[in-house]
N, C-alpha and C. Protein backbone atom coordinates (compact mmCIF):
# COMPACT_ATOMS: atom_id res chain seq x y z
N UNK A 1 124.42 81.00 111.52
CA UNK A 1 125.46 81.77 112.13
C UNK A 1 126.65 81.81 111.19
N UNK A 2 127.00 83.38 110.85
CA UNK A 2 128.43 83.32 110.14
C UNK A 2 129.18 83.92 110.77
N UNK A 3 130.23 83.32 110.99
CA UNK A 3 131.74 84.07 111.98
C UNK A 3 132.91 84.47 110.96
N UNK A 4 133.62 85.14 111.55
CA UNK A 4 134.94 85.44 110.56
C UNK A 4 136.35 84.49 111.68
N UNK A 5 137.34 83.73 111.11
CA UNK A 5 137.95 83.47 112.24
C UNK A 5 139.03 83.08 111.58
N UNK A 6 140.04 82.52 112.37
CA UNK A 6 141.49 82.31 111.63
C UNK A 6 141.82 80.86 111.86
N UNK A 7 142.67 80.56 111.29
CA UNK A 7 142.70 78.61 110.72
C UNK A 7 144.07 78.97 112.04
N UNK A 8 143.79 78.08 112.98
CA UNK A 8 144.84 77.78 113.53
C UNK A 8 145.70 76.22 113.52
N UNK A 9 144.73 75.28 112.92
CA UNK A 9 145.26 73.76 113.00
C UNK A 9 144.18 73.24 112.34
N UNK A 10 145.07 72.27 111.52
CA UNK A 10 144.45 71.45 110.23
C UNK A 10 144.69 70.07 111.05
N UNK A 11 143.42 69.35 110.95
CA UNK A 11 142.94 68.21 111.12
C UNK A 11 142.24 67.34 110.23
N UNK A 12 143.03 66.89 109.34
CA UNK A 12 142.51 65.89 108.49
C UNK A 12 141.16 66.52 107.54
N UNK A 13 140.35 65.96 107.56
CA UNK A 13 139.19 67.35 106.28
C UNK A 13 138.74 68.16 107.19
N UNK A 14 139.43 68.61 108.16
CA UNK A 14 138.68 69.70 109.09
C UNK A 14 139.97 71.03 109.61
N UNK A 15 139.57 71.70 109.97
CA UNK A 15 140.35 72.82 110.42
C UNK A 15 139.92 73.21 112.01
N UNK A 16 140.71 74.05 112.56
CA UNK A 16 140.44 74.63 114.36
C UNK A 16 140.08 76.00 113.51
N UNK A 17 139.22 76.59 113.97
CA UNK A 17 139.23 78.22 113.53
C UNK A 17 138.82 78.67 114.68
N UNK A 18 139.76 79.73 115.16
CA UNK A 18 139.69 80.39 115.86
C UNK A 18 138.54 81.53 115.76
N UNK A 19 137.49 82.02 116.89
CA UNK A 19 136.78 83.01 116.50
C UNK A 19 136.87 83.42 117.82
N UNK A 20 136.87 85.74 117.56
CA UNK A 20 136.75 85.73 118.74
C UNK A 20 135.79 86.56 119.54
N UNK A 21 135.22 86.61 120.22
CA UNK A 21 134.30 86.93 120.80
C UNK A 21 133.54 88.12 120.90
N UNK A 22 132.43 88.47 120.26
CA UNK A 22 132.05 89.88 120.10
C UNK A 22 130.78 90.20 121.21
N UNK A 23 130.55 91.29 121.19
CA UNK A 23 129.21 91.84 122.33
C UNK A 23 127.67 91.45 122.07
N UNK A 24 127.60 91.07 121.05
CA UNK A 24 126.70 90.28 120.79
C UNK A 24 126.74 88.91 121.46
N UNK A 25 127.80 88.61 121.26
CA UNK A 25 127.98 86.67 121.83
C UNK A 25 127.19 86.55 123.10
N UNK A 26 127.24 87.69 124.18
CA UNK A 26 126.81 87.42 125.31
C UNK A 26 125.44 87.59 125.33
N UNK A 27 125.01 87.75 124.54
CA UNK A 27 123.70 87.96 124.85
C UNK A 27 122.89 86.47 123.81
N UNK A 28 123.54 85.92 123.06
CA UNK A 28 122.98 84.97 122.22
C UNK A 28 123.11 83.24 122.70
N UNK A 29 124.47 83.30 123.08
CA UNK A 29 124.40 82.05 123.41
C UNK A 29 124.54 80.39 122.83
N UNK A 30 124.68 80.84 121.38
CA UNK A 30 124.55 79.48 120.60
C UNK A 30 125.71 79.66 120.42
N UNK A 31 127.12 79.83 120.67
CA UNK A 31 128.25 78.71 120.71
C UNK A 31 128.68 78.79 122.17
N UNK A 32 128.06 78.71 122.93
CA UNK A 32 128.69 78.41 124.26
C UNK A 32 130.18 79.15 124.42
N UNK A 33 129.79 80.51 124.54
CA UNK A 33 131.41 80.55 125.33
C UNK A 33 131.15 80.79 126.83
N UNK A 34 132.68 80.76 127.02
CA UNK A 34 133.04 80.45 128.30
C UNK A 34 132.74 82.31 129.25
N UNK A 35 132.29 82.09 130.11
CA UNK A 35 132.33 83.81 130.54
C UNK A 35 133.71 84.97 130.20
N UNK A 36 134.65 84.08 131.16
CA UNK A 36 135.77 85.07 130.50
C UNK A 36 136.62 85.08 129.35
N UNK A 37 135.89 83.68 128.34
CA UNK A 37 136.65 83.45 127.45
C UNK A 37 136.62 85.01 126.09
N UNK A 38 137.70 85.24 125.72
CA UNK A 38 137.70 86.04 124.78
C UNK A 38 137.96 85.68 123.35
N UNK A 39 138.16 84.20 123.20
CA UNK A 39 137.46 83.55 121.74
C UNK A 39 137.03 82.31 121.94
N UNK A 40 137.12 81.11 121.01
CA UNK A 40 136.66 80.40 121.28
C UNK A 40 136.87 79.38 119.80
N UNK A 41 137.53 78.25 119.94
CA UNK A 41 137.98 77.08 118.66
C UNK A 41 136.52 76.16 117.93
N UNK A 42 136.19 76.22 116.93
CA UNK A 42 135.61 75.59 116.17
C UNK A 42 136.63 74.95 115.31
N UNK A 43 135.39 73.53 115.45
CA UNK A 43 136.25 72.26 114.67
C UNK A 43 134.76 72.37 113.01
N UNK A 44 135.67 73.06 112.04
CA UNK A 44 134.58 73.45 111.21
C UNK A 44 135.53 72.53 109.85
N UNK A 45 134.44 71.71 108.90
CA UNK A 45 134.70 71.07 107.74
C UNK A 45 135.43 72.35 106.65
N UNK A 46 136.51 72.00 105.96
CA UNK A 46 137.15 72.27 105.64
C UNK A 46 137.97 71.75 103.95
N UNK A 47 136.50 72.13 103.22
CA UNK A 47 136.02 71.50 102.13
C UNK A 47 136.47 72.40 100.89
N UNK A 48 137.27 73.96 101.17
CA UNK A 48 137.85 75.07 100.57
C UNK A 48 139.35 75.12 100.70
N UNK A 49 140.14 73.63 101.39
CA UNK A 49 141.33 73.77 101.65
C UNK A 49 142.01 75.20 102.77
N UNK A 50 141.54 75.48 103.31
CA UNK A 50 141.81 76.60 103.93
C UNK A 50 143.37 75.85 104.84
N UNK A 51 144.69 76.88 105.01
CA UNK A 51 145.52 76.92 105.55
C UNK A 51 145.69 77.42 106.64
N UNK A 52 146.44 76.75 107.45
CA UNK A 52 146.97 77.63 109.28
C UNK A 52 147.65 79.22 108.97
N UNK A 53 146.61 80.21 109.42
CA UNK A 53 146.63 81.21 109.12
C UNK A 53 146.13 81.88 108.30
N UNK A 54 144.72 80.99 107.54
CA UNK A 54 143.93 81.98 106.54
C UNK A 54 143.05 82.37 107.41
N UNK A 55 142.26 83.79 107.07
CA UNK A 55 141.40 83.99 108.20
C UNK A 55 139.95 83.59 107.27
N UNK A 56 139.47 82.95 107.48
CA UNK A 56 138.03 82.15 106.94
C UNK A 56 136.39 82.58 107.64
N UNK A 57 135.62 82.51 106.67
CA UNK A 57 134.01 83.04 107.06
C UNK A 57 133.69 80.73 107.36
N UNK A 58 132.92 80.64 108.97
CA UNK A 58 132.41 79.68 108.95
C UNK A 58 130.94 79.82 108.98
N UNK A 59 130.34 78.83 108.43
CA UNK A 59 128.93 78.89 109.13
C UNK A 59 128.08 77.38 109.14
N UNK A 60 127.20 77.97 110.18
CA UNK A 60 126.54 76.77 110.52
C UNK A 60 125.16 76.84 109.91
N UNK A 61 124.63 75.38 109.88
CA UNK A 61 123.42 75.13 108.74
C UNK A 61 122.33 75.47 109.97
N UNK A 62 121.10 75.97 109.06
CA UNK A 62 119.95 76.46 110.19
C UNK A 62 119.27 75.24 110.82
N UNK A 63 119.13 74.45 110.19
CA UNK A 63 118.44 73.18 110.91
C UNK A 63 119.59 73.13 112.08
N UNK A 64 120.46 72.91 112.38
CA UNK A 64 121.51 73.20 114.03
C UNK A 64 121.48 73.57 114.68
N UNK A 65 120.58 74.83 114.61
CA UNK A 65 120.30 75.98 115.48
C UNK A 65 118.80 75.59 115.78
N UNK A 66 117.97 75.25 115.30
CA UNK A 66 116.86 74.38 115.54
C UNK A 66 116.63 73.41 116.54
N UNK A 67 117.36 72.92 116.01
CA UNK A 67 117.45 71.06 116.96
C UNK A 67 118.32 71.47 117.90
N UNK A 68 119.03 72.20 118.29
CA UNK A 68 119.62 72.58 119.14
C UNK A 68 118.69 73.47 119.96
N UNK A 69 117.84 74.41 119.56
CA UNK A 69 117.22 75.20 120.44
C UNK A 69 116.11 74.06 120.98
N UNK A 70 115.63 73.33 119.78
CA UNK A 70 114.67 72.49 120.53
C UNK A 70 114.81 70.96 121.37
N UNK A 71 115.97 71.00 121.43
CA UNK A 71 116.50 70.28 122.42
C UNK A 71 117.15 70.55 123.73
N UNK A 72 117.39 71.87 124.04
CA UNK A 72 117.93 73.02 124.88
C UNK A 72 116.63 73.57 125.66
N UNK A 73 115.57 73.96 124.96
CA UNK A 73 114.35 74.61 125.54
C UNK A 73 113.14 73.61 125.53
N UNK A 74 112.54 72.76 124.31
CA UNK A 74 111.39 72.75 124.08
C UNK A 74 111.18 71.33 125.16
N UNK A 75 111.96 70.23 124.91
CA UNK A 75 111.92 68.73 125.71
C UNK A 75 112.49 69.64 127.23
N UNK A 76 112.92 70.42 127.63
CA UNK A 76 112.47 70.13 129.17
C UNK A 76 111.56 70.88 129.46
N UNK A 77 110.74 71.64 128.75
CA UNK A 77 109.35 72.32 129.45
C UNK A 77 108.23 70.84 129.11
N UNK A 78 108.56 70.21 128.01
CA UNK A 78 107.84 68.97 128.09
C UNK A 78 108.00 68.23 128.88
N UNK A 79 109.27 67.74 129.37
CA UNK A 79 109.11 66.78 130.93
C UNK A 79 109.00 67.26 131.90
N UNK A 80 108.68 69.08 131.92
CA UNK A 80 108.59 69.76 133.27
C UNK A 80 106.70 69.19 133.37
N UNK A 81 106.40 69.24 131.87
CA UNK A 81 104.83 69.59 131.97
C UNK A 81 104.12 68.02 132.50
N UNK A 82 104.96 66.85 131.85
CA UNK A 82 104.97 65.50 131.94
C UNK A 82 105.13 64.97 133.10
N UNK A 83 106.10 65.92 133.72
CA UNK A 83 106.20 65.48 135.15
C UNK A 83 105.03 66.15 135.94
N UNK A 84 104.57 66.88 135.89
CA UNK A 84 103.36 67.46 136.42
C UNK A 84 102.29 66.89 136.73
N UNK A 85 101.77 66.63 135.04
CA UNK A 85 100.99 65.69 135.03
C UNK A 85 100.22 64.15 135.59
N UNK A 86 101.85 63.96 135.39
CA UNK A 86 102.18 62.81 136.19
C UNK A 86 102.22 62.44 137.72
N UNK A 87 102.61 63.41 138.56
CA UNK A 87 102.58 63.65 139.99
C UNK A 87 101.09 63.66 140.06
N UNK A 88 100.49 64.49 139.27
CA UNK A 88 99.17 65.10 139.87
C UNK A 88 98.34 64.40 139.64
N UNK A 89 98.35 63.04 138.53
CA UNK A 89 97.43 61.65 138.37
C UNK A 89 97.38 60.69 139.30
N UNK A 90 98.90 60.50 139.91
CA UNK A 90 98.68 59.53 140.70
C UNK A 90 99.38 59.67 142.23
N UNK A 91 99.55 61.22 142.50
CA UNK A 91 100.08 61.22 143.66
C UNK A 91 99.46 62.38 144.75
N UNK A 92 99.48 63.72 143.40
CA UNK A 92 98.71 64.52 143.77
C UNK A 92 99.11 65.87 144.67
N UNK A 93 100.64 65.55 145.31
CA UNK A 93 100.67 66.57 146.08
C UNK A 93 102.28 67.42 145.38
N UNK A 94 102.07 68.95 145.21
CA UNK A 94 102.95 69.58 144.52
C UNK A 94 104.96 69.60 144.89
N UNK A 95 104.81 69.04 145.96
CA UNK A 95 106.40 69.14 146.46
C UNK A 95 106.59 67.84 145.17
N UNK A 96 106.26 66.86 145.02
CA UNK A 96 106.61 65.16 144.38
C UNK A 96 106.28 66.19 142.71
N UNK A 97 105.48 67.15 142.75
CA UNK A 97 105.57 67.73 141.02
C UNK A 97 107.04 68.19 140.72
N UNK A 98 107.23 69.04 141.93
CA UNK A 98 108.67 69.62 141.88
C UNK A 98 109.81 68.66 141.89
N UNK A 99 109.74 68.05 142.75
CA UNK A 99 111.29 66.53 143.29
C UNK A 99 110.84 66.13 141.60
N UNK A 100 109.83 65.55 140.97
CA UNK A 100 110.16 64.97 139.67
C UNK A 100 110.74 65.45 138.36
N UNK A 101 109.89 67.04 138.25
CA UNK A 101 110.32 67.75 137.47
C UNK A 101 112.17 68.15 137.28
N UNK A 102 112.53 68.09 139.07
CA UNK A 102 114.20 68.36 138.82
C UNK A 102 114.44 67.28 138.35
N UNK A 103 114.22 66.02 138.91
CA UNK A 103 115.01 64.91 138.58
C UNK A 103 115.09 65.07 137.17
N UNK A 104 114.04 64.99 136.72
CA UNK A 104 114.06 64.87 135.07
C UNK A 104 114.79 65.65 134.23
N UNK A 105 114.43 67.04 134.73
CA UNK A 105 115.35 68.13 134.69
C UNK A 105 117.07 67.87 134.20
N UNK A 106 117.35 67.41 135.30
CA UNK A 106 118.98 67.01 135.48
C UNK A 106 119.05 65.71 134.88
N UNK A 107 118.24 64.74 134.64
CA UNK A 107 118.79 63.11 133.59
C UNK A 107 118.68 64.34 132.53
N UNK A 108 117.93 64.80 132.16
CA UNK A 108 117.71 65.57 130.50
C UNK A 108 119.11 66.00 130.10
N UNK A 109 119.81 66.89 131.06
CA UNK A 109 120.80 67.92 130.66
C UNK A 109 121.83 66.60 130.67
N UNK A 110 122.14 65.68 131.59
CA UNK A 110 122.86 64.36 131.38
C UNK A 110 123.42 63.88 129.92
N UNK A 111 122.04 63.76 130.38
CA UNK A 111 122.24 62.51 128.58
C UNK A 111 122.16 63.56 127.57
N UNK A 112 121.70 64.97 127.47
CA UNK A 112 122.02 66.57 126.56
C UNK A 112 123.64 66.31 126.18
N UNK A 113 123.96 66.11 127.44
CA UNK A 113 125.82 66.32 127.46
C UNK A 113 126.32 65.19 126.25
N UNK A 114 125.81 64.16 126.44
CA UNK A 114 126.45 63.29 126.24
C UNK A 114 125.99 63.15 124.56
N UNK A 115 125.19 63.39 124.27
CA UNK A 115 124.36 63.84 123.13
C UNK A 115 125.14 64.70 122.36
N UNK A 116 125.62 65.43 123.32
CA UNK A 116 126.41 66.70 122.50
C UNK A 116 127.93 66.30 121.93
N UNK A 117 128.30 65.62 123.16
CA UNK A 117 129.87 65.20 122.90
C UNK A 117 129.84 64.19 121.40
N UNK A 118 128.71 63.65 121.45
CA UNK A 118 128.51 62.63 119.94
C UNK A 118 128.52 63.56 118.43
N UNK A 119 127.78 64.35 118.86
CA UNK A 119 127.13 65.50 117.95
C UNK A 119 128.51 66.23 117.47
N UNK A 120 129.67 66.38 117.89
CA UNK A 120 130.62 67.33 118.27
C UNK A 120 131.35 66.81 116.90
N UNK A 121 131.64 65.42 116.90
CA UNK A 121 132.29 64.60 116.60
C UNK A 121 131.52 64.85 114.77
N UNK A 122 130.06 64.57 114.64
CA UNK A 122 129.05 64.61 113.27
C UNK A 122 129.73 65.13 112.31
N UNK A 123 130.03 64.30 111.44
CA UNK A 123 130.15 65.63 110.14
C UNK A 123 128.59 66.47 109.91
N UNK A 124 127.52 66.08 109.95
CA UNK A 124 126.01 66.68 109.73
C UNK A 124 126.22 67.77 110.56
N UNK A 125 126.98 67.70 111.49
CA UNK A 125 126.45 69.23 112.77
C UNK A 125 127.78 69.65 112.64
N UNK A 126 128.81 69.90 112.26
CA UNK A 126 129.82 70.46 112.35
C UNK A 126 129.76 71.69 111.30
N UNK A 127 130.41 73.17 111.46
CA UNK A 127 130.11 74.06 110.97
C UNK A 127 131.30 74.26 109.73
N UNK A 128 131.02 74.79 108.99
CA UNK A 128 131.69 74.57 107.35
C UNK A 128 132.68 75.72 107.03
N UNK A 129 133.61 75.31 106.83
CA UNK A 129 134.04 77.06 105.99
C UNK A 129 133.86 77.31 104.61
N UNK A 130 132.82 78.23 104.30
CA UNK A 130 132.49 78.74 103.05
C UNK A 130 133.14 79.49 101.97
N UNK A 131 133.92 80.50 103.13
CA UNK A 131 134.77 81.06 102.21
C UNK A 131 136.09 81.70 102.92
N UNK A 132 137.25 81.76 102.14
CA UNK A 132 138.51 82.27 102.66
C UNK A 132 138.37 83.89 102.22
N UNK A 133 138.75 84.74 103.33
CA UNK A 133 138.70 85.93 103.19
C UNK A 133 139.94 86.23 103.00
N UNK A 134 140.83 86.01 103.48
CA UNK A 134 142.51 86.12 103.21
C UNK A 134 143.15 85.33 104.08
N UNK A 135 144.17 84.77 102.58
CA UNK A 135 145.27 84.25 102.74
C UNK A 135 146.27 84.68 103.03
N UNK A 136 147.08 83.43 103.73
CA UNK A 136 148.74 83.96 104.38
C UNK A 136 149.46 83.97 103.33
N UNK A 137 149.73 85.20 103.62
CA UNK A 137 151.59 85.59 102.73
C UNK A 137 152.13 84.49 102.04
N UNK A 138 152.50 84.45 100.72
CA UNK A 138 152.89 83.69 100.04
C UNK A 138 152.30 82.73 99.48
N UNK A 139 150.92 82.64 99.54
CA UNK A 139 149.55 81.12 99.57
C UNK A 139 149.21 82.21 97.85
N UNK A 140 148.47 81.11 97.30
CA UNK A 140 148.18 81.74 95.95
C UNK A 140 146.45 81.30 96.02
N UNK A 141 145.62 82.29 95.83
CA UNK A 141 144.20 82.10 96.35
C UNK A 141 143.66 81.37 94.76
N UNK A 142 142.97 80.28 95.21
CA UNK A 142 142.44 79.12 94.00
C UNK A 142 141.16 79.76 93.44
């Protein structure tokens, strides 16, 4: 994923870049925006010196979008299928397939959350700025 967005706050080797929300976004889904949100802050490495107020290209590495999809989709059709399995070895009747499958369902997205809030923090998963498209008035481009 490459965004175009603007440096609003410098944080130590990282920057806030603002990006804001295009018609595509709604239909894709990999940065989580908010429904009525009309942009949305990335905490992206900031390895080009970029300044509050350059507007900057970020992007994120493809393995992210990976492990993210396959941690989003692929592990809960596996504990949907696990739980299935499982009901139907030693219990047998389909309401206890369903009651397990949610449960699991909902610990998954749990500990997802909490997974994520760690992840947030990664320099490995945090998205990069590659390049400054323009600088603020008076900045001399390196």
């Amino acid at each position: 994923m490459k965004e175009i967005g603007l440096v609003t706050k410098l944080d130590g080797k990282y920057a806030v870049v603002k990006v804001d929300k295009k018609d595509e976004c709604s239909k894709c889904g990999m940065c989580l925006f908010p429904k009525n949100a009309s942009s949305i802050d990335f905490r992206a490495k900031n390895k080009l010196g970029a300044v509050v107020g350059d507007q900057v290209i970020i992007e994120n590495k493809e393995n992210t979008k990976l492990l993210g999809a396959i941690l989003a989709f692929l592990v809960p059709l596996i504990l949907i299928g696990l739980s299935a399995v499982v009901t139907y070895a030693f219990i047998g009747q389909e309401i206890y397939m369903l009651i397990l499958s949610v449960i699991s369902i909902v610990l998954w997205y749990t500990i997802l959350a909490i997974i994520d809030k760690k992840l947030k923090n990664s320099v490995k998963f945090s998205p990069e700025i590659v390049a400054i498209e323009k600088k603020i008035e008076g900045e001399e481009n390196d």
